[in-house]
C-alpha atoms as a PDB file:
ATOM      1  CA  UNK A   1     -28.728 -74.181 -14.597  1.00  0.00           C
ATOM      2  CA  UNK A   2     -30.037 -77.585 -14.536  1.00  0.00           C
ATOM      3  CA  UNK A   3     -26.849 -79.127 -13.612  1.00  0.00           C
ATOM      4  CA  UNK A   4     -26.893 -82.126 -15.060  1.00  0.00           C
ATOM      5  CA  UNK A   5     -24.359 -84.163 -16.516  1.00  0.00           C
ATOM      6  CA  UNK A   6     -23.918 -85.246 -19.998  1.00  0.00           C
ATOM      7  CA  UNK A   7     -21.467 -87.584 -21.564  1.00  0.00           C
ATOM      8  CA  UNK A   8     -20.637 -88.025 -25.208  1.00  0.00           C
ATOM      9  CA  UNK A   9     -18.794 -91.301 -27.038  1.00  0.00           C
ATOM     10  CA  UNK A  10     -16.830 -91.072 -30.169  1.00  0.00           C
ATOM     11  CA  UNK A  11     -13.822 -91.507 -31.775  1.00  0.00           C
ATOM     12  CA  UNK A  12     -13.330 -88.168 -32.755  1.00  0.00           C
ATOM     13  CA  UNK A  13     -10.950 -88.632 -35.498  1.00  0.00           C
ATOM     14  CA  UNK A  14     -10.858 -84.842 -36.862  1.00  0.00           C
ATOM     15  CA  UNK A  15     -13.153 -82.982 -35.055  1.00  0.00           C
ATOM     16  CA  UNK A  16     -15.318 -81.897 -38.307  1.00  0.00           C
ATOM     17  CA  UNK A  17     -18.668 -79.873 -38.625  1.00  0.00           C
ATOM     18  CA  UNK A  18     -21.462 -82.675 -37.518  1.00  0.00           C
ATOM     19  CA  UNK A  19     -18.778 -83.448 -34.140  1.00  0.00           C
ATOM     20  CA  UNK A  20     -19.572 -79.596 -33.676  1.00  0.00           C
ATOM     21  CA  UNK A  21     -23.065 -79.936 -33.873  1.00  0.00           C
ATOM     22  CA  UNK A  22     -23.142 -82.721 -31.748  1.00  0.00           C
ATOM     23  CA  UNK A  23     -21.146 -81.396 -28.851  1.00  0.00           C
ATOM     24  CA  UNK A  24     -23.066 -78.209 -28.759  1.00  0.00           C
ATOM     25  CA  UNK A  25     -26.845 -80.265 -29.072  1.00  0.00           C
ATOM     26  CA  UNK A  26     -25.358 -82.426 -26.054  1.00  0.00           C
ATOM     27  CA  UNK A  27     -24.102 -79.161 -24.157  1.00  0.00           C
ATOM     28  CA  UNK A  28     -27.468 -78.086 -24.265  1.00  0.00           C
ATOM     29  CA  UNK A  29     -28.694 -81.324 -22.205  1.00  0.00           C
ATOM     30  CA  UNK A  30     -26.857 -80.203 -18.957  1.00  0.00           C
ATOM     31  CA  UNK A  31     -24.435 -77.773 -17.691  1.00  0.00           C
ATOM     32  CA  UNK A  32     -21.519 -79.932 -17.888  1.00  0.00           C
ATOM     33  CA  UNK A  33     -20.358 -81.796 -20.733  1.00  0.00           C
ATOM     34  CA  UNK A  34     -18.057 -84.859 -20.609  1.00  0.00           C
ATOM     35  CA  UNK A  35     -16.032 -86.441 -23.854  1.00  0.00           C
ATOM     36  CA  UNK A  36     -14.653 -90.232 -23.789  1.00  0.00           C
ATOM     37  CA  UNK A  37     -12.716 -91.159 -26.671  1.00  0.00           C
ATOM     38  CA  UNK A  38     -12.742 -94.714 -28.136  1.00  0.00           C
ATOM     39  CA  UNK A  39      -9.233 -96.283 -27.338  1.00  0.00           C
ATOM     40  CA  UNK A  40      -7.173 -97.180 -30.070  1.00  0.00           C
ATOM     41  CA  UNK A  41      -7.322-100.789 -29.689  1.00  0.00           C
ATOM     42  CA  UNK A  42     -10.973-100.365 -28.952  1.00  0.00           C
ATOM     43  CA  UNK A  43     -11.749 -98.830 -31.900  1.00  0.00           C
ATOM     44  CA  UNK A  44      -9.372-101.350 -34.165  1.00  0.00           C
ATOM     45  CA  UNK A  45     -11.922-103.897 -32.567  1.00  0.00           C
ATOM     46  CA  UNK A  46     -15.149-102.107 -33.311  1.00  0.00           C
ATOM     47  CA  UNK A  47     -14.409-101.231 -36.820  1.00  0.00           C
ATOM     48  CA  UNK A  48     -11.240-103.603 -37.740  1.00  0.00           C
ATOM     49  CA  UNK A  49      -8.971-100.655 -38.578  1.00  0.00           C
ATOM     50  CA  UNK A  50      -7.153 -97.646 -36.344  1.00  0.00           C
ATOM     51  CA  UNK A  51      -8.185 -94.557 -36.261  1.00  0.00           C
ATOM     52  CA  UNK A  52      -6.225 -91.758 -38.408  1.00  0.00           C
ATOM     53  CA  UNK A  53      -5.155 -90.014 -35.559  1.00  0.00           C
ATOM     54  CA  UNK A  54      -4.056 -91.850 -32.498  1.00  0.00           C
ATOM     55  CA  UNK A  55      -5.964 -91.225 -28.946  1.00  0.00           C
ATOM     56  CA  UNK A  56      -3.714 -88.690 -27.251  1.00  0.00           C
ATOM     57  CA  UNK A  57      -3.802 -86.765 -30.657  1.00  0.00           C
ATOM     58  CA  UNK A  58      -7.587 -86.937 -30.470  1.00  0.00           C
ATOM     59  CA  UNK A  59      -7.845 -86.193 -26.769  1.00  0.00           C
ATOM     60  CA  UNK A  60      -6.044 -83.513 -26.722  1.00  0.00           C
ATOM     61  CA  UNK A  61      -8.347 -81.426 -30.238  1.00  0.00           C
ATOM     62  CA  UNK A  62     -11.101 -82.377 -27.852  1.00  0.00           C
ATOM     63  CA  UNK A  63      -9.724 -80.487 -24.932  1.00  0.00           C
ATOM     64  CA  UNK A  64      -9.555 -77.083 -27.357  1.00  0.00           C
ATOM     65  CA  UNK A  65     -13.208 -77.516 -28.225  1.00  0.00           C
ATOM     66  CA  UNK A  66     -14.983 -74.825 -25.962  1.00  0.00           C
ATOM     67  CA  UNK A  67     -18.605 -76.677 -25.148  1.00  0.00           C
ATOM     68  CA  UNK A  68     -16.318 -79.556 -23.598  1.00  0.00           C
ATOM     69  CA  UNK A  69     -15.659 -79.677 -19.770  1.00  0.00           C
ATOM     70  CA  UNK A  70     -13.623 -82.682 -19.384  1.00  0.00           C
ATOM     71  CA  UNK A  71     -12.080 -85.419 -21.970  1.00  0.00           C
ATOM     72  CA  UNK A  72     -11.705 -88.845 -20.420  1.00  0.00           C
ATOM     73  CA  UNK A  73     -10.117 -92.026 -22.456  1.00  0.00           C
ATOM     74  CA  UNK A  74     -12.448 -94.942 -22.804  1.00  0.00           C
ATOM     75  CA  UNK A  75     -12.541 -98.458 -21.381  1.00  0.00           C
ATOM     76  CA  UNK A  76     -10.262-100.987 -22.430  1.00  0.00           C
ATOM     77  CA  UNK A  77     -12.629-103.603 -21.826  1.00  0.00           C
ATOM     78  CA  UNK A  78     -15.960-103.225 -24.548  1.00  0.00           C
ATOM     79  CA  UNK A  79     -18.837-103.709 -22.485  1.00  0.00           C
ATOM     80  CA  UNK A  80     -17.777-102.591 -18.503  1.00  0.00           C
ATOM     81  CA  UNK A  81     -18.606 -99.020 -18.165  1.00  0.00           C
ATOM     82  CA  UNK A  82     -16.111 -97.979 -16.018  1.00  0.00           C
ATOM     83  CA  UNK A  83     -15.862 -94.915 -17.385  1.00  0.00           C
ATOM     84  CA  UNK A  84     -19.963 -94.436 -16.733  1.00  0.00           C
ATOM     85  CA  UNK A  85     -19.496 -95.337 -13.629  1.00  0.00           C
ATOM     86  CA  UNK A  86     -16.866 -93.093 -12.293  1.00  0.00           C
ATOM     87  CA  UNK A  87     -18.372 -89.866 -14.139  1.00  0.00           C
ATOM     88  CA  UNK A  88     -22.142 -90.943 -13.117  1.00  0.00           C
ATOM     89  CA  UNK A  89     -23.831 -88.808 -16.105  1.00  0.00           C
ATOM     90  CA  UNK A  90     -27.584 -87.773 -15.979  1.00  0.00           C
ATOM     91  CA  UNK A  91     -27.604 -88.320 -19.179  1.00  0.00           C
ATOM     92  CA  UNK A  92     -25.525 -90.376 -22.237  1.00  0.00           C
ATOM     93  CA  UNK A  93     -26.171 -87.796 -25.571  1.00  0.00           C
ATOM     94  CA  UNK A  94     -26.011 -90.310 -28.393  1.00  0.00           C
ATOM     95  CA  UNK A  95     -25.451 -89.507 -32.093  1.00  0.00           C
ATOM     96  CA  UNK A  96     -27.642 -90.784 -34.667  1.00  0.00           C
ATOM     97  CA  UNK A  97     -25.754 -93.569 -35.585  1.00  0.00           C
ATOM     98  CA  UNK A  98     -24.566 -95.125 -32.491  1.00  0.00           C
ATOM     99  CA  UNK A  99     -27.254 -97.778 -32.058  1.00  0.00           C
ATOM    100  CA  UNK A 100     -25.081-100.265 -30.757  1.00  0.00           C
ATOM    101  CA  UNK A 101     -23.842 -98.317 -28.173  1.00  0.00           C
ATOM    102  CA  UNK A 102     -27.290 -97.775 -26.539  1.00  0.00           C
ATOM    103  CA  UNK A 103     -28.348-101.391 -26.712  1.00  0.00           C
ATOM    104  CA  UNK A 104     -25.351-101.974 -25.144  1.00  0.00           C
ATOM    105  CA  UNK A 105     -26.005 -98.801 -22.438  1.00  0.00           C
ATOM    106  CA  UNK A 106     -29.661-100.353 -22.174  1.00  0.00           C
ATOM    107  CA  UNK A 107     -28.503-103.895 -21.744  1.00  0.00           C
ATOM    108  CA  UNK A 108     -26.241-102.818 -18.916  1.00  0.00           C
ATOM    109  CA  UNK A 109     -28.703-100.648 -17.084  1.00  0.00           C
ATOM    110  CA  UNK A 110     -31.372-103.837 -17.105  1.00  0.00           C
ATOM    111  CA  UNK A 111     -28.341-106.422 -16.360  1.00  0.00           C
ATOM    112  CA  UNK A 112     -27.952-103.598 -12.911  1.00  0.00           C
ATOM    113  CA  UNK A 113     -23.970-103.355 -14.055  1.00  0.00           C
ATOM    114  CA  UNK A 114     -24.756 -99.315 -14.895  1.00  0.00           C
ATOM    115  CA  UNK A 115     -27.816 -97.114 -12.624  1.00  0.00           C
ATOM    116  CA  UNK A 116     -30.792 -95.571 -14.554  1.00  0.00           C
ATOM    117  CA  UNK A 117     -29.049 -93.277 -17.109  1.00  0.00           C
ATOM    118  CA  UNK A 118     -30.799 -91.544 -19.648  1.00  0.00           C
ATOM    119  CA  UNK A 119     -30.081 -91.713 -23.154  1.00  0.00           C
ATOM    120  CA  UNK A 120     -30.764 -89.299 -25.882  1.00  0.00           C
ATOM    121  CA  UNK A 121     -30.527 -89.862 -29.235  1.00  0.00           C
ATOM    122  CA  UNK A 122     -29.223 -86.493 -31.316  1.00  0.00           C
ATOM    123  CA  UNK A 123     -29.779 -85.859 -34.492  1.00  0.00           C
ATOM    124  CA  UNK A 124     -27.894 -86.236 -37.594  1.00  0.00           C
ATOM    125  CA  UNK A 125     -26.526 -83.120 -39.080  1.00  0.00           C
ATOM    126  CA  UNK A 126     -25.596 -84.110 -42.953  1.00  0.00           C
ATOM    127  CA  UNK A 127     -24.898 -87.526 -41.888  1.00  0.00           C
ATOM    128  CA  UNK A 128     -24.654 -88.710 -45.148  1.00  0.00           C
ATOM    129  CA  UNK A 129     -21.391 -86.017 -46.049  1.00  0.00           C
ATOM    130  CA  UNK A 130     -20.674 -85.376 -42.456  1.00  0.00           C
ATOM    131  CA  UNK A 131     -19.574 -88.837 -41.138  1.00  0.00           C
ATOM    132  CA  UNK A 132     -16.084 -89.389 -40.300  1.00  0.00           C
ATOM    133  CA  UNK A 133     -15.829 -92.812 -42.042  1.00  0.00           C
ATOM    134  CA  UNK A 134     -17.198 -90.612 -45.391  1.00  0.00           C
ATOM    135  CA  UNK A 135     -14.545 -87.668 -44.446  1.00  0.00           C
ATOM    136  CA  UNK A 136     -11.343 -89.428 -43.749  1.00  0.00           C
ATOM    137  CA  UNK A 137     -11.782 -91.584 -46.504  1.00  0.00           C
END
């Protein structure tokens, strides 16, 4: 084992076939694999509309998904980390579309709010029918 630690973001609204892929690419990366969910309100700001499902309901079909060690809820403030900084991952697995989230990631690492983390970018598995955004539509 190379026991590193990897950490995933998402909403997670459905887990569906390219959330699969995903978690079991990232699982790959290390020997322990840690989920944070996008906060309701979080994710109402991000993409001006709530999720489907709401975050305990998506917690808790994370916490059945077998390549998953632990499930944490995300900040409540966009931008802080605190969630990085109290699981202190080797490495943030990114999927293909979350550009944002590693400027941000790199932004905070060069600003010296977050240590050296490093990112990986997965890749997209049908991303143009496997997207949540395309699913729960």
């Amino acid at each position: 084992m190379n026991h590193k630690t990897v950490t995933i973001f998402g909403v997670f609204d459905g887990i569906h076939e390219g959330h699969r892929v995903f978690i079991r690419e990232a699982k790959t990366k290390g020997d322990k694999l840690v989920a944070v969910v996008t906060r309701d309100e979080m994710v109402k700001k991000i993409k001006n509309k709530l999720p489907l499902k709401n975050e305990v309901d998506r917690i808790n079909e994370l916490v059945k998904v077998p390549d998953i060690d632990l499930v944490f809820l995300g900040d409540k403030d966009l931008g802080t980390y605190n969630i990085l900084k109290e699981i202190k991952p080797d490495i943030v697995y990114l999927g293909y579309d979350q550009q944002n989230l590693f400027d941000s990631i790199t932004k905070a690492i060069d600003d010296k709010v977050l240590p050296e983390i490093e990112l990986v970018y997965g890749r997209a598995h049908k991303g143009d029918t496997l997207h949540s955004s395309l699913i729960n539509k």
